[in-house]
PDB file of N, CA and C in Angstrom:
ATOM      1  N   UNK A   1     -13.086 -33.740 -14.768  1.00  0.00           N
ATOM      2  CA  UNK A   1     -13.539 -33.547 -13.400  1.00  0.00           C
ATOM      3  C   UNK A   1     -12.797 -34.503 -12.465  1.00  0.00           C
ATOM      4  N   UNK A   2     -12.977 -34.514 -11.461  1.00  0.00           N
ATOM      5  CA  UNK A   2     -12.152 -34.728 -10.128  1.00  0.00           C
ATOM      6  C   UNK A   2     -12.668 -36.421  -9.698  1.00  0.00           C
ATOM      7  N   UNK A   3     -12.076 -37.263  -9.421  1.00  0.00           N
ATOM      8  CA  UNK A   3     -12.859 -38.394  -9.310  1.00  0.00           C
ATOM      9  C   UNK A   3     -12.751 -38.504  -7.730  1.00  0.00           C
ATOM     10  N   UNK A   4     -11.739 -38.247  -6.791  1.00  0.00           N
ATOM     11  CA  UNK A   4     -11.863 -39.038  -5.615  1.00  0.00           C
ATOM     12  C   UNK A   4     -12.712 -37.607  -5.093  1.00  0.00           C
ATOM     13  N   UNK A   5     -12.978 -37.966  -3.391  1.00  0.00           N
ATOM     14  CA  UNK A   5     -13.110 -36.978  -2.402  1.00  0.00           C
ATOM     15  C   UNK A   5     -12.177 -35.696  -2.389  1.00  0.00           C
ATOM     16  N   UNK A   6     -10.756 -36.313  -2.112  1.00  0.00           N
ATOM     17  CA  UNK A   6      -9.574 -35.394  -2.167  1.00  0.00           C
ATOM     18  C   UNK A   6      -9.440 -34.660  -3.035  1.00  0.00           C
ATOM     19  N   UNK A   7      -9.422 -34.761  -4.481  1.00  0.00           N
ATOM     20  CA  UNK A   7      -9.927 -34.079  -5.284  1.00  0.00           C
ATOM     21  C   UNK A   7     -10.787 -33.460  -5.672  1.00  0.00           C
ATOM     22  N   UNK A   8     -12.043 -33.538  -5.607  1.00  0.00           N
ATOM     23  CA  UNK A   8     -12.864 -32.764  -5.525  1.00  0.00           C
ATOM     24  C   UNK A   8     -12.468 -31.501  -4.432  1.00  0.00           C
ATOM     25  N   UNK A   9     -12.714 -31.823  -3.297  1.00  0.00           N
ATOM     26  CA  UNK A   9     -11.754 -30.608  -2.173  1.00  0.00           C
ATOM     27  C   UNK A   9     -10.786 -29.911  -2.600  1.00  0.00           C
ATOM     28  N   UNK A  10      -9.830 -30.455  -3.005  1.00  0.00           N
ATOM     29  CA  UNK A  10      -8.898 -29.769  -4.097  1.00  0.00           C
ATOM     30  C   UNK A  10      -9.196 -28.673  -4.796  1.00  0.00           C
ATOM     31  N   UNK A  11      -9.791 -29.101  -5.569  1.00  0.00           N
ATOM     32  CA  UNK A  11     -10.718 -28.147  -6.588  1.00  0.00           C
ATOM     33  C   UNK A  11     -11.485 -27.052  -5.825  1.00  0.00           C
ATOM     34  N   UNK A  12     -12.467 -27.371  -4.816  1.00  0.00           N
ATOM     35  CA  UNK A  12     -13.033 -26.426  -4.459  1.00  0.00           C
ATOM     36  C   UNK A  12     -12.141 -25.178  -3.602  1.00  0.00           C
ATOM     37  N   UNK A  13     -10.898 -25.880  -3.216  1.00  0.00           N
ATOM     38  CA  UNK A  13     -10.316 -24.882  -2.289  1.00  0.00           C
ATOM     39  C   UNK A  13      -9.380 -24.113  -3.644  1.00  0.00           C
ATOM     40  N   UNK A  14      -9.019 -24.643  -4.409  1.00  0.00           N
ATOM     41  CA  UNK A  14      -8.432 -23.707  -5.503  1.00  0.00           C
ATOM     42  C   UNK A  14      -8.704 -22.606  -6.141  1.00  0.00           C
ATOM     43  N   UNK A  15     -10.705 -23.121  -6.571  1.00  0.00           N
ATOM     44  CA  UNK A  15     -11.339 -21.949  -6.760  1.00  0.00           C
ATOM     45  C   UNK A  15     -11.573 -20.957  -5.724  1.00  0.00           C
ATOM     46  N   UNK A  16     -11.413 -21.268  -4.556  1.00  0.00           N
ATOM     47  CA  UNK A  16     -11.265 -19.802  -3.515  1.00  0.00           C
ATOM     48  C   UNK A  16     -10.287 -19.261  -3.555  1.00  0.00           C
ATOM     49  N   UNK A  17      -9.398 -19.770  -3.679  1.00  0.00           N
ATOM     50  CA  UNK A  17      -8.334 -19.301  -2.982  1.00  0.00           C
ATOM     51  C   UNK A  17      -8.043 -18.441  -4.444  1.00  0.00           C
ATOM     52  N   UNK A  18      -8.030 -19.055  -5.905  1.00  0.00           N
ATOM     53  CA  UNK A  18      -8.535 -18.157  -6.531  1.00  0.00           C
ATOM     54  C   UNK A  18      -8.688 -16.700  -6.835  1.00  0.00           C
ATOM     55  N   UNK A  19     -10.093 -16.796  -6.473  1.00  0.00           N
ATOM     56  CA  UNK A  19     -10.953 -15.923  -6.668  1.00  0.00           C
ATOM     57  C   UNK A  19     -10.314 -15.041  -5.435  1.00  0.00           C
ATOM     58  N   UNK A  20     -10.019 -14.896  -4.171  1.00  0.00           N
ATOM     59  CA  UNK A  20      -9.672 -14.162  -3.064  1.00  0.00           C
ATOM     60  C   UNK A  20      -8.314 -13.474  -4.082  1.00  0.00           C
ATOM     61  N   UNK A  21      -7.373 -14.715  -4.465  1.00  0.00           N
ATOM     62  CA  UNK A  21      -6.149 -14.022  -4.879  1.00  0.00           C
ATOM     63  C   UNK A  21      -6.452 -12.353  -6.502  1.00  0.00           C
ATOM     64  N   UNK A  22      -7.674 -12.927  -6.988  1.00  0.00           N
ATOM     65  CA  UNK A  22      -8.124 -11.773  -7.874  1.00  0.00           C
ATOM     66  C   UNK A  22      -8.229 -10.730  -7.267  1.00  0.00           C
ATOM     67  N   UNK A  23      -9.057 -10.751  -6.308  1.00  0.00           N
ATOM     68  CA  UNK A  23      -9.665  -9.460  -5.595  1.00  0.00           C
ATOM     69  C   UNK A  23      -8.455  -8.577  -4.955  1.00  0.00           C
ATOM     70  N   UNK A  24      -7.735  -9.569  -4.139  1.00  0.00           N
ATOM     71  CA  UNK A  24      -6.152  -8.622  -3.671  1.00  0.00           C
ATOM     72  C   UNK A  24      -5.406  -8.115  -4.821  1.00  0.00           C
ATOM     73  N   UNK A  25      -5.569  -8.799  -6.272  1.00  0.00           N
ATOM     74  CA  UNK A  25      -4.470  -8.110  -7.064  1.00  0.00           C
ATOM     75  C   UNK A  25      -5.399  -7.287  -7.708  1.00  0.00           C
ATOM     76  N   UNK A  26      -6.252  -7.102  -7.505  1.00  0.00           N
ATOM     77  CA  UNK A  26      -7.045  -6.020  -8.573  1.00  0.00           C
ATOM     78  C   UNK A  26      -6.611  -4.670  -7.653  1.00  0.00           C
ATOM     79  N   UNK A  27      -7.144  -4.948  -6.204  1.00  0.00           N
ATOM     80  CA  UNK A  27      -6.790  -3.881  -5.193  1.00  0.00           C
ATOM     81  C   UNK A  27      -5.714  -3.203  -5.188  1.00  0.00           C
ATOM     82  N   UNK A  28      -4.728  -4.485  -5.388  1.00  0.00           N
ATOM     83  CA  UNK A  28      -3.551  -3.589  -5.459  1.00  0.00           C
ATOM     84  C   UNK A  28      -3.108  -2.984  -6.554  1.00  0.00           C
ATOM     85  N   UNK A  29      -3.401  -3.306  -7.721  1.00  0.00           N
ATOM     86  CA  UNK A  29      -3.427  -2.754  -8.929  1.00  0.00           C
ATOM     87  C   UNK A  29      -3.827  -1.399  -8.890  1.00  0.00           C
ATOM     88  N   UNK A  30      -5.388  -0.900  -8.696  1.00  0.00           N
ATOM     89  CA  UNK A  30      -6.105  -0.276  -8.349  1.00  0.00           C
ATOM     90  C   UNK A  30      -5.233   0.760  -7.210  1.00  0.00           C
ATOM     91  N   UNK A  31      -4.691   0.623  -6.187  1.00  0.00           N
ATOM     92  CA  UNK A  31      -3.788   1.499  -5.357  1.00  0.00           C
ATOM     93  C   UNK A  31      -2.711   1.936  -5.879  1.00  0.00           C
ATOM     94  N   UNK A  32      -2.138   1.594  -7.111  1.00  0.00           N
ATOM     95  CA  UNK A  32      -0.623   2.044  -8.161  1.00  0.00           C
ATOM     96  C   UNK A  32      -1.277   2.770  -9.044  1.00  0.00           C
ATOM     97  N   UNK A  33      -2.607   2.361  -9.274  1.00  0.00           N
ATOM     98  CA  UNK A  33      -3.086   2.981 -10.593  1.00  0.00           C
ATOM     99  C   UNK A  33      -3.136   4.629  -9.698  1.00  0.00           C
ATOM    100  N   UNK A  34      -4.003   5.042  -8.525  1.00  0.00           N
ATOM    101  CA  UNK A  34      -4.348   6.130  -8.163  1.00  0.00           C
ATOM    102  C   UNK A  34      -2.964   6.600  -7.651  1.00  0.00           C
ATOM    103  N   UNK A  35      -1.795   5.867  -7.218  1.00  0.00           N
ATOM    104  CA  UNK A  35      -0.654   6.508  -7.303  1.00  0.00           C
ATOM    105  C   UNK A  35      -0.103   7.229  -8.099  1.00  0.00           C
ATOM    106  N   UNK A  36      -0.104   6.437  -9.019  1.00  0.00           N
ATOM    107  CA  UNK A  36       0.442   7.189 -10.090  1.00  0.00           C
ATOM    108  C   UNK A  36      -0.223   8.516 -10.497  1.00  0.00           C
ATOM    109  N   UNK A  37      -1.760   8.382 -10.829  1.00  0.00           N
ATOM    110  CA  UNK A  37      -2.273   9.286 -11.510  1.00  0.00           C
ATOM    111  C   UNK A  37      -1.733  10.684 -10.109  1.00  0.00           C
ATOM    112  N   UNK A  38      -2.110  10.457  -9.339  1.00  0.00           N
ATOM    113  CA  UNK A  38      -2.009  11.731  -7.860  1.00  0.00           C
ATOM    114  C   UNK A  38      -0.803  10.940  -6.768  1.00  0.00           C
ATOM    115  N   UNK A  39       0.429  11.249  -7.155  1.00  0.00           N
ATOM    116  CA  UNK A  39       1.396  11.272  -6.488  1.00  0.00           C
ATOM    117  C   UNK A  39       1.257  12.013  -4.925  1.00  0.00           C
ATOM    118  N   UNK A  40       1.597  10.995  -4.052  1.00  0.00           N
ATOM    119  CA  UNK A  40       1.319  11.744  -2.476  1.00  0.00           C
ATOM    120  C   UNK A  40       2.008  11.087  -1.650  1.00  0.00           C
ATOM    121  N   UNK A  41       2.449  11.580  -0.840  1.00  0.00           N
ATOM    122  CA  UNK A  41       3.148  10.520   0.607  1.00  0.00           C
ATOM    123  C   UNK A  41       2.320   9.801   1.022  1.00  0.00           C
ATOM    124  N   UNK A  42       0.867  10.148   1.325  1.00  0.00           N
ATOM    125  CA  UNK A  42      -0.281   9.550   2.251  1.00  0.00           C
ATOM    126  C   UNK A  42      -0.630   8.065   1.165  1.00  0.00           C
ATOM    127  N   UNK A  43      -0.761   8.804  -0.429  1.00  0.00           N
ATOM    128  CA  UNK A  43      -0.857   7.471  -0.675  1.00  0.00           C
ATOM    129  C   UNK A  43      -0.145   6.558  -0.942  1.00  0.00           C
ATOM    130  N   UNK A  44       1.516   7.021  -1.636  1.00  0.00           N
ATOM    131  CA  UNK A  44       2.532   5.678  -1.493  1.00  0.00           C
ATOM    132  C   UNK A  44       3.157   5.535   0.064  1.00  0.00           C
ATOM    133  N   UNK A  45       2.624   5.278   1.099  1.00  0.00           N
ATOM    134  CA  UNK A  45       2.359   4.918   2.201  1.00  0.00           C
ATOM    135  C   UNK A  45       1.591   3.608   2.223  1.00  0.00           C
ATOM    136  N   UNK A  46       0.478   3.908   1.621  1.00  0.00           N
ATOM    137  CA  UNK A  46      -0.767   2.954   1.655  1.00  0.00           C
ATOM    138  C   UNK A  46      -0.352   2.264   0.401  1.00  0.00           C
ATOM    139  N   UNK A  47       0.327   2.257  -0.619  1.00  0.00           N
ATOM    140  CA  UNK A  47       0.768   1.317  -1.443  1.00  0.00           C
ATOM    141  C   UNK A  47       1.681   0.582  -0.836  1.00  0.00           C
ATOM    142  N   UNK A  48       2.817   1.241  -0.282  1.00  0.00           N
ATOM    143  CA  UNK A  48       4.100   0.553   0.520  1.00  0.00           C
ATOM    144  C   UNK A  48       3.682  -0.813   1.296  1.00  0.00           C
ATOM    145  N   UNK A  49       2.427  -0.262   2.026  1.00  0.00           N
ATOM    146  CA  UNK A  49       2.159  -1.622   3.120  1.00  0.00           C
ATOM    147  C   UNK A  49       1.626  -2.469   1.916  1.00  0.00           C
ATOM    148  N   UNK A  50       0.330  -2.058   1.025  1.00  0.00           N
ATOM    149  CA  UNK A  50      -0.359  -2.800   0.291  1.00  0.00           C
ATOM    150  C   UNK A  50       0.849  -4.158  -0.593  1.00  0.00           C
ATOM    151  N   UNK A  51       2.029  -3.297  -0.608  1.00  0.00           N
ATOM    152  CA  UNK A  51       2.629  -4.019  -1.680  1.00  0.00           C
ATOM    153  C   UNK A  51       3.788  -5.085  -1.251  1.00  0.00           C
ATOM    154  N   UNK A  52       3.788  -4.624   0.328  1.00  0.00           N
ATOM    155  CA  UNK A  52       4.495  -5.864   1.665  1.00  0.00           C
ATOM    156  C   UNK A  52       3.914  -6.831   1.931  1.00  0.00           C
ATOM    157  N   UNK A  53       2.611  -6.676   1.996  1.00  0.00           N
ATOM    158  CA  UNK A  53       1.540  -7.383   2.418  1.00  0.00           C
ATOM    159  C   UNK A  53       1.503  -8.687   1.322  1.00  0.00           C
ATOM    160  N   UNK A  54       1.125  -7.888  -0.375  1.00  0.00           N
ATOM    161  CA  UNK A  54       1.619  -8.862  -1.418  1.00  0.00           C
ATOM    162  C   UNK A  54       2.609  -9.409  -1.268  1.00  0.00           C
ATOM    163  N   UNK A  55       3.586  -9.303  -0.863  1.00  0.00           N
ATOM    164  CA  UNK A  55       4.551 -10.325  -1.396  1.00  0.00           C
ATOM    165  C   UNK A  55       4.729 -11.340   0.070  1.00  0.00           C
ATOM    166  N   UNK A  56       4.366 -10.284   0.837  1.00  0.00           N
ATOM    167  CA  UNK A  56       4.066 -11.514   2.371  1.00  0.00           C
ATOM    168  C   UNK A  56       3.607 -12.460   2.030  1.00  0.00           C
ATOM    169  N   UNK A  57       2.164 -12.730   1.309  1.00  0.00           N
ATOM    170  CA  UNK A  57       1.200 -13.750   0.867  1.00  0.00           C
ATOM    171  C   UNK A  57       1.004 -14.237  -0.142  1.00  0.00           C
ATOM    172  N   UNK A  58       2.314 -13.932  -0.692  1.00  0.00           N
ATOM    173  CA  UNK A  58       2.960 -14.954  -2.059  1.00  0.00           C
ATOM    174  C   UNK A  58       1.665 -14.303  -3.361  1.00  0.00           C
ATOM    175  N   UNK A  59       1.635 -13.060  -3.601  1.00  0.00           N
ATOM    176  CA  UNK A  59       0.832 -12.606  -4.498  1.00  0.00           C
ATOM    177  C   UNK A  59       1.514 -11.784  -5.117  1.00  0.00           C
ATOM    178  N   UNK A  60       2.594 -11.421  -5.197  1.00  0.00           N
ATOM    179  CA  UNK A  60       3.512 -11.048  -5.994  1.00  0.00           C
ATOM    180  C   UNK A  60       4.526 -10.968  -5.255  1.00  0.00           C
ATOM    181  N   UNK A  61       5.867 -11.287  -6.313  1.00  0.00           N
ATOM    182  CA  UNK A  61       6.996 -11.491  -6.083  1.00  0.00           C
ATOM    183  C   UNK A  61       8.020 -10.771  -5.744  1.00  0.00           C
ATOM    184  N   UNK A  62       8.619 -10.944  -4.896  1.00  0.00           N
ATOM    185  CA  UNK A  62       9.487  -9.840  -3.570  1.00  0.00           C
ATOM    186  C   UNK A  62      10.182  -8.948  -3.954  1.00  0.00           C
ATOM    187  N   UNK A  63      10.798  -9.272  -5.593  1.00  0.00           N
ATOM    188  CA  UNK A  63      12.202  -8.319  -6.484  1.00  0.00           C
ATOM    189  C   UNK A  63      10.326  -7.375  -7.191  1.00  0.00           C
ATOM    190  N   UNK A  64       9.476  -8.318  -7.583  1.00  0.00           N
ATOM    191  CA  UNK A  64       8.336  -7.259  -8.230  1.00  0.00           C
ATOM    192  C   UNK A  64       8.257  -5.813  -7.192  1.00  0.00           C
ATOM    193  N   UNK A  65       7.812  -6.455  -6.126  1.00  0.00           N
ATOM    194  CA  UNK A  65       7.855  -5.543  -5.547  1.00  0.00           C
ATOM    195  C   UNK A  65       8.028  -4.269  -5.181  1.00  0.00           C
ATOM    196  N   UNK A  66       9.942  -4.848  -5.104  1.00  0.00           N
ATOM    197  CA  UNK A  66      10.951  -3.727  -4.657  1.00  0.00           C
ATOM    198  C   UNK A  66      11.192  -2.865  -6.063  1.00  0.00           C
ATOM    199  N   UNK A  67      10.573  -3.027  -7.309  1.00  0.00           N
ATOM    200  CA  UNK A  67      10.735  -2.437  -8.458  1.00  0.00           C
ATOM    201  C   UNK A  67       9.818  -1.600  -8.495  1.00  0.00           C
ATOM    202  N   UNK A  68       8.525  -1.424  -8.122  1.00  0.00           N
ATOM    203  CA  UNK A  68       7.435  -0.995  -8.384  1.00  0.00           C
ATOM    204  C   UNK A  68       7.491  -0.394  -6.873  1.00  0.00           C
ATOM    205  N   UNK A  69       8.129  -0.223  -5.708  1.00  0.00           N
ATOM    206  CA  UNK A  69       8.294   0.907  -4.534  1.00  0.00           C
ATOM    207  C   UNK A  69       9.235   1.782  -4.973  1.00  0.00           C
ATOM    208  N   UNK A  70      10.669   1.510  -6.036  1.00  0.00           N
ATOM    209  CA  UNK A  70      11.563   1.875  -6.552  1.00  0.00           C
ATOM    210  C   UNK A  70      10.880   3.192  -7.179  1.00  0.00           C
ATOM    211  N   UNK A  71      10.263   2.255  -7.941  1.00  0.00           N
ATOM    212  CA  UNK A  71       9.630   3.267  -9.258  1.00  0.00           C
ATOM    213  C   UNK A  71       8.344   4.443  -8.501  1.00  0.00           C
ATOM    214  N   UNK A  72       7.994   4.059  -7.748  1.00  0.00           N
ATOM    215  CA  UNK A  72       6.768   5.102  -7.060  1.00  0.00           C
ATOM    216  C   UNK A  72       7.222   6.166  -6.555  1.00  0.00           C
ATOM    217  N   UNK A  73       8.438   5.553  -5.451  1.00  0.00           N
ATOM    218  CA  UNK A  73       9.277   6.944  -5.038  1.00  0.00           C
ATOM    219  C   UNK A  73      10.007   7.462  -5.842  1.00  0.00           C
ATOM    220  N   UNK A  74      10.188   7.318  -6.820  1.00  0.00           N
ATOM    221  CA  UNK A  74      11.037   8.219  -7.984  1.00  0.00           C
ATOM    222  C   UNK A  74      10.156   9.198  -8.409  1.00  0.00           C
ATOM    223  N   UNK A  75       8.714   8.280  -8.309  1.00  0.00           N
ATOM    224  CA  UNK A  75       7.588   9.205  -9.550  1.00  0.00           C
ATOM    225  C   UNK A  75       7.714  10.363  -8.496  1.00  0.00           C
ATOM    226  N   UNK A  76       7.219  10.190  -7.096  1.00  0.00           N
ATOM    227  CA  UNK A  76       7.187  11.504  -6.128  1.00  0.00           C
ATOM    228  C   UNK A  76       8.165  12.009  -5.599  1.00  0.00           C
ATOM    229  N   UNK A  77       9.520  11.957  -6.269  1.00  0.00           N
ATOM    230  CA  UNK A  77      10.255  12.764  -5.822  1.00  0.00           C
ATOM    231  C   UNK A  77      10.509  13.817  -7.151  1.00  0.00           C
ATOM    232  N   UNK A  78       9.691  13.191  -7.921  1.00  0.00           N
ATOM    233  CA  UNK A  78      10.193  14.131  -9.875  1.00  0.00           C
ATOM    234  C   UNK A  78       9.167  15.219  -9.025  1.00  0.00           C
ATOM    235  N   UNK A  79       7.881  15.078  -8.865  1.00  0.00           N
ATOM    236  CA  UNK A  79       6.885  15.918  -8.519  1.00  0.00           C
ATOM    237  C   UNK A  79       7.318  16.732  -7.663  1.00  0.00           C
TER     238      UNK A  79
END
């Protein structure tokens, strides 16, 4: 455990920040998953921003990214 003030604070802001960073990657997880299954413009649209947004806020990484927009518009152009 944490001995000073600063530390303790530490800690508590880690576990938020955390727990917030779960919830955005589940989401976005969750928005590739329904991509994939139902290929659509409307929804790799709403992945596109979802997945700018990630790497805006350092929640995944910028080349991840551009691999996984790569790969989405391929899936909907096979369709």
């Amino acid at each position: 455990m944490p001995l000073t003030k600063q530390a303790i604070k530490k800690l508590r802001r880690d576990r938020e920040r955390s727990q917030t960073r779960a919830v955005e990657e589940k989401k976005l997880q969750s928005l590739i998953k329904t991509m994939r299954k139902n290929p659509s413009q409307k929804a790799l649209t709403s992945v596109f921003s979802s997945l700018d947004k990630a790497a805006k806020i350092h929640i995944a990484h910028p080349n991840k990214v551009s691999r996984l927009k790569s790969r989405l518009t391929k899936l909907l152009a096979k369709k």
